[in-house]
Protein backbone atom coordinates (compact mmCIF):
# COMPACT_ATOMS: atom_id res chain seq x y z
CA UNK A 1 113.69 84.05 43.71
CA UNK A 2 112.86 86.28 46.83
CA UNK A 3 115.41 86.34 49.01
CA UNK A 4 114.68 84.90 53.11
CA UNK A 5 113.45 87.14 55.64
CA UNK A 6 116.04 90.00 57.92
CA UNK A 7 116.60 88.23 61.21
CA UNK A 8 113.37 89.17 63.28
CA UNK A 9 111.59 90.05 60.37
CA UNK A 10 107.92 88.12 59.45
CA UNK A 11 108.13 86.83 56.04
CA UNK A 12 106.08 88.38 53.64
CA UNK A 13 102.30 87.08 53.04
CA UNK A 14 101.49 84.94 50.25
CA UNK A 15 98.93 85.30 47.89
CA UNK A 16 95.79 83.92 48.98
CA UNK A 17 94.66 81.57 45.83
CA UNK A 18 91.63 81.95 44.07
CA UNK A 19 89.53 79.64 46.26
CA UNK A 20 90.16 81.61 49.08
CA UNK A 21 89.21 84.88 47.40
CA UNK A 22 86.54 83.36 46.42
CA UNK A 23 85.47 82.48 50.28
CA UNK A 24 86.12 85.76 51.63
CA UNK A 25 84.07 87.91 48.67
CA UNK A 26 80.98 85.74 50.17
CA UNK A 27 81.35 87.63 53.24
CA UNK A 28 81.52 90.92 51.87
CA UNK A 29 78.08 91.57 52.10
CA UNK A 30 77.65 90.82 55.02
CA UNK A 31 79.96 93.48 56.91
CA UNK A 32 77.28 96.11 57.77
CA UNK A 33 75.40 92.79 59.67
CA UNK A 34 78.65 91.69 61.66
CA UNK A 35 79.63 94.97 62.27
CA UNK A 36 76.05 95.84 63.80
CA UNK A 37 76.38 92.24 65.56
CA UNK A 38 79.78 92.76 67.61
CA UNK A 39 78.71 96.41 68.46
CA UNK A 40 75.85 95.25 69.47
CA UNK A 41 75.25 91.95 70.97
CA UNK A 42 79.60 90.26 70.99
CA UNK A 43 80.62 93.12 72.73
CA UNK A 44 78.50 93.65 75.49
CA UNK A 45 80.23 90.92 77.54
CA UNK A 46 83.33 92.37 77.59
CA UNK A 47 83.96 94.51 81.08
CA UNK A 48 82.57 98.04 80.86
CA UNK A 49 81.31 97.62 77.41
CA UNK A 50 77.51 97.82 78.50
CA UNK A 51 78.28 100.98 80.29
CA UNK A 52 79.61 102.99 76.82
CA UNK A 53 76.91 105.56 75.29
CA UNK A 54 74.42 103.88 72.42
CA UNK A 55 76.11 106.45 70.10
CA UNK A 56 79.28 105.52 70.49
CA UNK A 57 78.46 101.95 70.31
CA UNK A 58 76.35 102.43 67.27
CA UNK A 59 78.55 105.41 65.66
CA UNK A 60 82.16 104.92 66.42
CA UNK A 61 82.45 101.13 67.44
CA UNK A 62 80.50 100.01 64.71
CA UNK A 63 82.52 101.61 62.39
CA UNK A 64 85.54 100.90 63.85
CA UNK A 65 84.59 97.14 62.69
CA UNK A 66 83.03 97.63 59.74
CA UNK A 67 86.86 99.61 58.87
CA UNK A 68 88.90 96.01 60.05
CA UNK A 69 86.80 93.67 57.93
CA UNK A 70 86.94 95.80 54.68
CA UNK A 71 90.29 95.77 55.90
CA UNK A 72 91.05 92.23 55.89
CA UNK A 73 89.02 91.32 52.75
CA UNK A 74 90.75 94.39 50.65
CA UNK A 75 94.02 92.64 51.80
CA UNK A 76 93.07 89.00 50.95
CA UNK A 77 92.00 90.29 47.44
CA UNK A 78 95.66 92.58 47.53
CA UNK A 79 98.26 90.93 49.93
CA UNK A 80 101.22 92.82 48.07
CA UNK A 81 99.28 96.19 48.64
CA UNK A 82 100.14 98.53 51.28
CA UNK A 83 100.51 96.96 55.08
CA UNK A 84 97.16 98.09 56.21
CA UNK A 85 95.90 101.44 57.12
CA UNK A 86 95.62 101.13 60.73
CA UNK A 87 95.03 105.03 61.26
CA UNK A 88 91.33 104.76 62.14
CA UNK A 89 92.09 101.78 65.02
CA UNK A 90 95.30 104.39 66.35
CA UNK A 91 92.71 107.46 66.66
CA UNK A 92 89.68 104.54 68.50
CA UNK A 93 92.51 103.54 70.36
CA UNK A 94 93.13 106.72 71.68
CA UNK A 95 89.97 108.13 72.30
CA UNK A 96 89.37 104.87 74.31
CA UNK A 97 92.55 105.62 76.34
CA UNK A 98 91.09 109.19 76.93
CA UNK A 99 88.24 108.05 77.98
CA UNK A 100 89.56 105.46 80.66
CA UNK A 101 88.10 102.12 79.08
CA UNK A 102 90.93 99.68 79.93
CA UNK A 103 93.60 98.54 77.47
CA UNK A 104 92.42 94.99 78.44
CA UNK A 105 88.89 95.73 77.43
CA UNK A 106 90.17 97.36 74.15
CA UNK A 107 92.14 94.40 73.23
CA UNK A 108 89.56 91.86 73.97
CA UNK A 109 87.03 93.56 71.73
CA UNK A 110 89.51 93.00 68.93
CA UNK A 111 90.04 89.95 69.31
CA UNK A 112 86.20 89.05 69.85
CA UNK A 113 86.03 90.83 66.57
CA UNK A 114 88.54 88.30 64.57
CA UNK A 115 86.74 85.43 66.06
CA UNK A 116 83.43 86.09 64.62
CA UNK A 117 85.26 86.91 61.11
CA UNK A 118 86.21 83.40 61.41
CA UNK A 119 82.87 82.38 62.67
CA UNK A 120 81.45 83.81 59.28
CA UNK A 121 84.19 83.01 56.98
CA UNK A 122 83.37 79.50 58.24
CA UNK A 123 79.38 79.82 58.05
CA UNK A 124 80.24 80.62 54.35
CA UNK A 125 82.78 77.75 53.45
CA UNK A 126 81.04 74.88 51.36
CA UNK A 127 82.15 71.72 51.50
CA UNK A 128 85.35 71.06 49.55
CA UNK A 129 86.91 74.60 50.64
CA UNK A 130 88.35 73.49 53.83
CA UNK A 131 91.80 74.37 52.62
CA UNK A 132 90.77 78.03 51.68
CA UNK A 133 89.38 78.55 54.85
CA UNK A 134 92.44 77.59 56.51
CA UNK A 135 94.41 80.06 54.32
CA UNK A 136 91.87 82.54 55.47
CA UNK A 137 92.78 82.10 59.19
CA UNK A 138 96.47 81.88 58.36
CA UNK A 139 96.03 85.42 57.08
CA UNK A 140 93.81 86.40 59.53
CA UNK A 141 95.68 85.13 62.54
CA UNK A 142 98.62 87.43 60.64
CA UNK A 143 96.83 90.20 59.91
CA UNK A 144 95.37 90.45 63.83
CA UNK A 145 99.07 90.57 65.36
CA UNK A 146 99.43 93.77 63.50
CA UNK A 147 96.60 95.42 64.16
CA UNK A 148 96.86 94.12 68.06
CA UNK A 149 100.39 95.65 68.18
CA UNK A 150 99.61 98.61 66.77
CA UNK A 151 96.31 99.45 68.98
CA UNK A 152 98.37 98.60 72.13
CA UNK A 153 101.16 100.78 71.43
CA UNK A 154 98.61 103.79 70.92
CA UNK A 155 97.14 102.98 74.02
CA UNK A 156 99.86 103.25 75.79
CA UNK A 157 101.45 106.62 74.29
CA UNK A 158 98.25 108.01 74.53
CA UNK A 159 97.59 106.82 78.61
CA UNK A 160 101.25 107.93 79.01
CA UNK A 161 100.75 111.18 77.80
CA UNK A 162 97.40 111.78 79.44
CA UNK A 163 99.34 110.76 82.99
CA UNK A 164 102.20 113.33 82.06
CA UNK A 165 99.91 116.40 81.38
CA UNK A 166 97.55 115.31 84.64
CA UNK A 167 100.62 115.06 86.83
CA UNK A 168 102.14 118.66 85.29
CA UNK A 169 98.82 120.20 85.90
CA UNK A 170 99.16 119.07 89.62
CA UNK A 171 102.42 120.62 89.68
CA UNK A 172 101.50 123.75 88.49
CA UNK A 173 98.70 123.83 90.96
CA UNK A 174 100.77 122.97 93.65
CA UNK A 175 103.84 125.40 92.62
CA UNK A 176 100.67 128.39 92.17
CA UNK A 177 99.10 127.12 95.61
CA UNK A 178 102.60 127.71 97.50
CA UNK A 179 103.89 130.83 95.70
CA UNK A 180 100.19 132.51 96.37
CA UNK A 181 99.86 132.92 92.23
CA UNK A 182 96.93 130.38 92.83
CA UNK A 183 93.99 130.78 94.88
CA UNK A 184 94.49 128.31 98.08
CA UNK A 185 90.95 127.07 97.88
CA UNK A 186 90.70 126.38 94.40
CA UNK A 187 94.13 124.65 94.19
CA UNK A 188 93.24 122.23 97.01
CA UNK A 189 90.04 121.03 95.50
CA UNK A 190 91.42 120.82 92.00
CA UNK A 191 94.07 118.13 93.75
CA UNK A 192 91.29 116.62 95.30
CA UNK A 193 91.88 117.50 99.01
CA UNK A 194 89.95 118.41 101.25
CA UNK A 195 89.69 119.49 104.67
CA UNK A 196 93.19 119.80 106.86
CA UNK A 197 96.36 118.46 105.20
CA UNK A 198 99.60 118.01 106.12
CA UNK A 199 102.63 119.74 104.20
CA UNK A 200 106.36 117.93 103.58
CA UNK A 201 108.78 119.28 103.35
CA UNK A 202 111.94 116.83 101.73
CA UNK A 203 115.45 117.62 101.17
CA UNK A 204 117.77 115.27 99.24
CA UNK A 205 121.42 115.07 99.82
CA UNK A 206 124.10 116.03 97.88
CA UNK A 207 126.49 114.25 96.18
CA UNK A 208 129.63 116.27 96.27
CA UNK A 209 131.34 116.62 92.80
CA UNK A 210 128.89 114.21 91.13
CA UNK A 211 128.69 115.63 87.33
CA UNK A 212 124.88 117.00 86.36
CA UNK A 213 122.85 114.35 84.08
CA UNK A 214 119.37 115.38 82.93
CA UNK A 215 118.58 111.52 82.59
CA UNK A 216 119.85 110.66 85.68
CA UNK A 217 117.76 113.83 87.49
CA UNK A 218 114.76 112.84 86.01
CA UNK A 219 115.23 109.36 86.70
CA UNK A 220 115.46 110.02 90.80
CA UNK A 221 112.29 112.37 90.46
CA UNK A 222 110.34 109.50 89.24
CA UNK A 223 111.25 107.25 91.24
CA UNK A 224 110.78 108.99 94.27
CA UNK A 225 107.40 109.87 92.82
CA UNK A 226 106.82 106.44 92.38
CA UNK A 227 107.42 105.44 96.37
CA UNK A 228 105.11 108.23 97.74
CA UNK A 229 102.51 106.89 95.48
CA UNK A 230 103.48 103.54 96.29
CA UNK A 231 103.82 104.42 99.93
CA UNK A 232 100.32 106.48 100.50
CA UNK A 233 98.56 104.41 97.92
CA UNK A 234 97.36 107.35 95.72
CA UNK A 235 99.38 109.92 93.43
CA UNK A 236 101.00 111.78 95.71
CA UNK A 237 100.50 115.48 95.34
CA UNK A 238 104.24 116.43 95.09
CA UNK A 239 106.33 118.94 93.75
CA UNK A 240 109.93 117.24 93.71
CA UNK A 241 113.61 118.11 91.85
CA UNK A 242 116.97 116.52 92.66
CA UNK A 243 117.00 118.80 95.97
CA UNK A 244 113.84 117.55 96.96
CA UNK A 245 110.81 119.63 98.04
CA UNK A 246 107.20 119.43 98.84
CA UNK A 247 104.35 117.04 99.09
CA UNK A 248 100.80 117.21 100.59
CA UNK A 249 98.96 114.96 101.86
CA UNK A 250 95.60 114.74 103.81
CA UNK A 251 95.44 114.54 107.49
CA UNK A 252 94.55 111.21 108.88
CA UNK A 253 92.50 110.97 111.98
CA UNK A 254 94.67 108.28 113.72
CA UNK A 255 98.02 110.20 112.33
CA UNK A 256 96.94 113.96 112.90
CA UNK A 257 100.27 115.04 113.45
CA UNK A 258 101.85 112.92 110.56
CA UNK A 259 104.29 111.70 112.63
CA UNK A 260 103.94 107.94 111.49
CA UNK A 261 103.33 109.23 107.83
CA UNK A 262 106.60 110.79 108.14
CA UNK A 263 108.40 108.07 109.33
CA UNK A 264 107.33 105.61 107.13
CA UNK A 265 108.16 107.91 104.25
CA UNK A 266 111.85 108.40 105.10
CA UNK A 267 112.18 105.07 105.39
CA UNK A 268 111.03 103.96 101.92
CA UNK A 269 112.62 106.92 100.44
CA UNK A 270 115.93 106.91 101.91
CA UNK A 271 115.82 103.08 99.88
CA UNK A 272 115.75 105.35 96.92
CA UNK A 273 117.01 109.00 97.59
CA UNK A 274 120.30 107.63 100.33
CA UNK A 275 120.43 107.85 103.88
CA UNK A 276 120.87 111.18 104.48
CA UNK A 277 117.25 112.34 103.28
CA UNK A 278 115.94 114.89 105.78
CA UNK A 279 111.80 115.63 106.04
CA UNK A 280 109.71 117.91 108.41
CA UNK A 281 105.85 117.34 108.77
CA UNK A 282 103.36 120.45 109.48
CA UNK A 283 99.98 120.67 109.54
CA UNK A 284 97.73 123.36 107.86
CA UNK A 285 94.14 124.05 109.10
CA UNK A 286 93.13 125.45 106.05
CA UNK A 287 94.10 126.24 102.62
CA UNK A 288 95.34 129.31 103.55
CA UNK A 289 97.52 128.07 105.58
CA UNK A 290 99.28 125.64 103.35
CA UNK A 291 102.08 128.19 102.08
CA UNK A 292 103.05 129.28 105.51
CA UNK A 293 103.15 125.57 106.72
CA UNK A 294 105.45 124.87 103.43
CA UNK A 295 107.81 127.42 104.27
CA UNK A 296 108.04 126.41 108.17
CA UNK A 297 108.52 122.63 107.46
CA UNK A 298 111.64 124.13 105.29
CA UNK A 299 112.94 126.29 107.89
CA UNK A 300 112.71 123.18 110.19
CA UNK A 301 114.59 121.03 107.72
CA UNK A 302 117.64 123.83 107.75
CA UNK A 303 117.79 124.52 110.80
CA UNK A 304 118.04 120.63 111.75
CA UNK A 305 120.81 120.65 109.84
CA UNK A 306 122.57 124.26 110.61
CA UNK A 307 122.21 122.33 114.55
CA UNK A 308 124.02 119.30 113.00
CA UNK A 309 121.31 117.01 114.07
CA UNK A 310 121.33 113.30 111.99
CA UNK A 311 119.39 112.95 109.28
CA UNK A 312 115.83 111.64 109.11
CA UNK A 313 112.62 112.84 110.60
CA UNK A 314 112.52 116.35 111.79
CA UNK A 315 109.83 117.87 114.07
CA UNK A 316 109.18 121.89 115.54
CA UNK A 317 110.44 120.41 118.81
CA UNK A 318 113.54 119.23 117.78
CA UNK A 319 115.05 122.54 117.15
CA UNK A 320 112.44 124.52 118.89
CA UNK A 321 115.16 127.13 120.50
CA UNK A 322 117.10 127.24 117.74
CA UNK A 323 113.80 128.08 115.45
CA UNK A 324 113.17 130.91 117.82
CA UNK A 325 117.04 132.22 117.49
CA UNK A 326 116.35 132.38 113.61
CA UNK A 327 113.17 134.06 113.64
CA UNK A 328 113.40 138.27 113.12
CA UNK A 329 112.49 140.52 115.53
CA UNK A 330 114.30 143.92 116.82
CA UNK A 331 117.76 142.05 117.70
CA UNK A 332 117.53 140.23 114.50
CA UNK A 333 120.00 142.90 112.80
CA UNK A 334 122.49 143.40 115.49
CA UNK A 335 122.55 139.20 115.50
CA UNK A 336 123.39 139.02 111.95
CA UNK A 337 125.78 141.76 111.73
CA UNK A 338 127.95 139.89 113.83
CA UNK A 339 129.34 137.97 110.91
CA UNK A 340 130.22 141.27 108.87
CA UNK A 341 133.92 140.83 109.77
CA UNK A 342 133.91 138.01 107.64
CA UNK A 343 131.01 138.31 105.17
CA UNK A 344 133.42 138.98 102.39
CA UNK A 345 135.36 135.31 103.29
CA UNK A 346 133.38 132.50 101.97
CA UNK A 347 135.48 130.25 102.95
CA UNK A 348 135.26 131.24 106.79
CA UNK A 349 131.52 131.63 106.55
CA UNK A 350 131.57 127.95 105.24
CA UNK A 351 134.15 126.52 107.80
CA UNK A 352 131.94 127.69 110.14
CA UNK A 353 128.54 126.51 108.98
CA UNK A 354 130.20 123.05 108.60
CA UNK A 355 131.67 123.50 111.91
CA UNK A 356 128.64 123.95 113.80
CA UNK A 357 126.37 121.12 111.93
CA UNK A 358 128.73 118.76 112.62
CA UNK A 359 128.88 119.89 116.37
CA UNK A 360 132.11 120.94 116.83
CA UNK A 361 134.06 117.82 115.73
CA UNK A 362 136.94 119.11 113.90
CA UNK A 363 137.70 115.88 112.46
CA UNK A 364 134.39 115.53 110.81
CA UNK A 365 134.82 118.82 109.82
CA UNK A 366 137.81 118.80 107.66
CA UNK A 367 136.81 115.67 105.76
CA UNK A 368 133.92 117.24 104.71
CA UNK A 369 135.46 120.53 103.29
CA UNK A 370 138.94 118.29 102.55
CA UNK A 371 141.03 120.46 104.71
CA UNK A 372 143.44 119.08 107.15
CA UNK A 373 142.18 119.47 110.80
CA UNK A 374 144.89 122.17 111.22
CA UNK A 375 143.72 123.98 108.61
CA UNK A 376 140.32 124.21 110.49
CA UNK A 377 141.74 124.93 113.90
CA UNK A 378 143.18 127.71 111.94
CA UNK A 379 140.03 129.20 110.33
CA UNK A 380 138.22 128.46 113.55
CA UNK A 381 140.94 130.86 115.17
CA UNK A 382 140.79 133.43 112.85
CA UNK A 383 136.47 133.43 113.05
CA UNK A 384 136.96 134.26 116.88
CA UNK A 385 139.83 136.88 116.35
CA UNK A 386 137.75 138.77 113.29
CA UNK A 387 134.12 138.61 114.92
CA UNK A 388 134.96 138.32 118.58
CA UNK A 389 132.46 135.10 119.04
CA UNK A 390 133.92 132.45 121.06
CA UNK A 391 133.06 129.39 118.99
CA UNK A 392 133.56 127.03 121.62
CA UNK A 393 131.54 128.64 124.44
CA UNK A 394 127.76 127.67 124.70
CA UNK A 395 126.66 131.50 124.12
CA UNK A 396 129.45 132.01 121.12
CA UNK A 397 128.42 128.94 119.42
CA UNK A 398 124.58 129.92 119.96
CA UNK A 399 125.07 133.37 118.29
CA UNK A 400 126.85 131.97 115.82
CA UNK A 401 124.31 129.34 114.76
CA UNK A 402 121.78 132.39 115.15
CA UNK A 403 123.65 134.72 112.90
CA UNK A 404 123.91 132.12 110.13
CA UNK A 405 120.32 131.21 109.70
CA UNK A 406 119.29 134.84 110.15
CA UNK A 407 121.64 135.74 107.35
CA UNK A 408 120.44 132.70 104.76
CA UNK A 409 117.19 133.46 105.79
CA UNK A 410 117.79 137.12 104.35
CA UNK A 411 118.79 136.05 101.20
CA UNK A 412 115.61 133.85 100.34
């Protein structure tokens, strides 16, 4: 006696009986005619079905039906064969999903396609085999959730796949386009933009002491993905990690600056990325011009911070002085130098850096290296004894902020 079905498991099928056989060898000869039929006239009012070449119609969709009713009437002769061989509707299914027919369309066509097996397998039954034919369904209805399942779940490996190697190919492009291992012009029209464009750049906080995770880093990259594509209603042409990084996007004549674009944009991803998300917005004339504008909405980003300005939106005018103090020129050395004293003291070069973005407060200061505000008073003492700035004047503090972004900006 066979035993009852696993839990979630679909019993097995049973044996057609004779009379149904009987019924569905009648409509073996006629499989090259319905086959010819659905490619042909059942199909063609399913959306963007009339708009797929004659030779695939004739060729590959034809046979593709023809393959699913020899299918079905192999089975009903031997229902304890194998499962099915659903190989030939996994590679259509895939090819479709290449091509960009919908999954919707897809689906529909095979399910137009077990209709008019019924539609036949009916034409054929004779008065008295009403009982076969409804065996016939029962096995058809069966057989159809299989085939369904399997052609969906193609689909959608196949259209996930495509997305993942169209959205890397972007990213190289992008990552060529701003290292200048890409020609500017050719990288721009392969991403589809065109004219001037606006380069972001986006820095993510960081969560102090927060263990790595792969799953959770590539979880945040989507996701952020997912709001500027959400947000500008297009895929975003990004190149993101858990720091952040860069995105462009075209210029719009009623945003030219990007100013509104920019503000929007922190607002949906701080939802996802935490308050503290900092972005700068600069625009590029020209192709060309796209690597340098990369690299200045950075330097705007850490400099807004160096200047312990809040998180958010950042523009050139914001830190406009302090951008000039951090640019090189013939004093540029001498500024930097003036650190030496204590270049080989991370932990004063640090003290200080925190110091000065959070402007001076020593309170704020000490909770975020954990020190006690002594212990920063103390540091801050020995900065001005070894280097000779005056932290707390305007001027000290000035060269100080000066001397630190000149000397990250030497180690890029």
């Amino acid at each position: 006696m066979p035993s009852d079905p696993l839990p979630g498991q679909r019993a097995p099928h049973p044996t057609p009986s004779p009379a149904a056989q009987t019924l569905a060898a009648r409509c073996e000869s006629r499989v090259n005619e319905l086959a010819r039929r659905m490619a042909r006239e059942d199909f063609e009012r399913l959306p963007g079905y009339a708009e797929l070449p004659a030779d695939v119609k004739d060729v590959e969709v034809a046979a593709t039906v023809r393959n699913g009713l020899r299918l079905f009437l192999r089975r009903v002769r031997d229902p304890q064969g194998r499962a099915g061989d659903y190989s030939l509707f996994r590679e259509r299914a895939a090819q479709r999903a290449e091509e960009g027919m919908p999954l919707h369309t897809l689906l529909r066509s095979h399910s137009t396609a077990a209709y008019v097996l019924w539609q036949a397998l009916r034409s054929e039954a004779a008065e008295g085999e009403e009982g076969a034919l409804i065996e016939l369904v029962d096995f058809l209805l069966r057989g159809h959730e299989a085939v369904i399942g399997a052609v969906a779940e193609t689909y959608l490996v196949e259209q996930a796949t495509l997305a993942a190697e169209h959205r890397e190919h972007h990213r190289a492009l992008l990552r060529g386009l701003l290292d200048g291992s890409v020609p500017a012009q050719r990288a721009l029209e392969e991403l589809g933009l065109e004219g001037r464009c606006l380069v972001v750049h986006l820095q993510l906080p960081r969560e102090e002491g927060q263990a790595p995770s792969d799953v959770a880093d590539r979880r945040l990259v989507r996701r952020l993905q997912a709001v500027l594509d959400r947000t500008l209603n297009t895929e975003a042409v990004a190149l993101l990690d858990t720091d952040g990084g860069h995105l462009i996007i075209p210029q719009q004549a009623d945003d030219p600056d990007g100013i509104r674009t920019g503000e929007e944009l922190t607002t949906r991803l701080r939802q996802v990325g935490g308050d503290d998300i900092r972005m700068a917005v600069v625009g590029a004339a020209a192709a060309q011009d796209v690597p340098a504008a990369a690299r200045t909405a950075a330097d705007i980003v850490r400099i807004a911070r160096a200047c312990g300005r809040p998180p958010g939106l950042h523009l050139m005018n914001d830190v406009l002085l302090e951008y000039h103090l951090s640019r090189h020129n013939e004093s540029s050395d001498q500024i930097a130098a003036l650190l030496n004293p204590i270049a080989d003291r991370p932990d004063l070069i640090e003290t200080l850096r925190v110091h000065l973005e959070h402007r001076h407060d020593r309170r704020n200061t000490a909770r975020a290296l954990g020190l006690h505000p002594n212990t920063v008073d103390n540091r801050l003492t020995r900065i001005t004894k070894l280097t000779g700035l005056d932290i707390a004047s305007a001027r000290g503090s000035a060269l100080a902020l000066a001397a630190l972004l000149l000397r990250a900006d030497n180690r890029r």
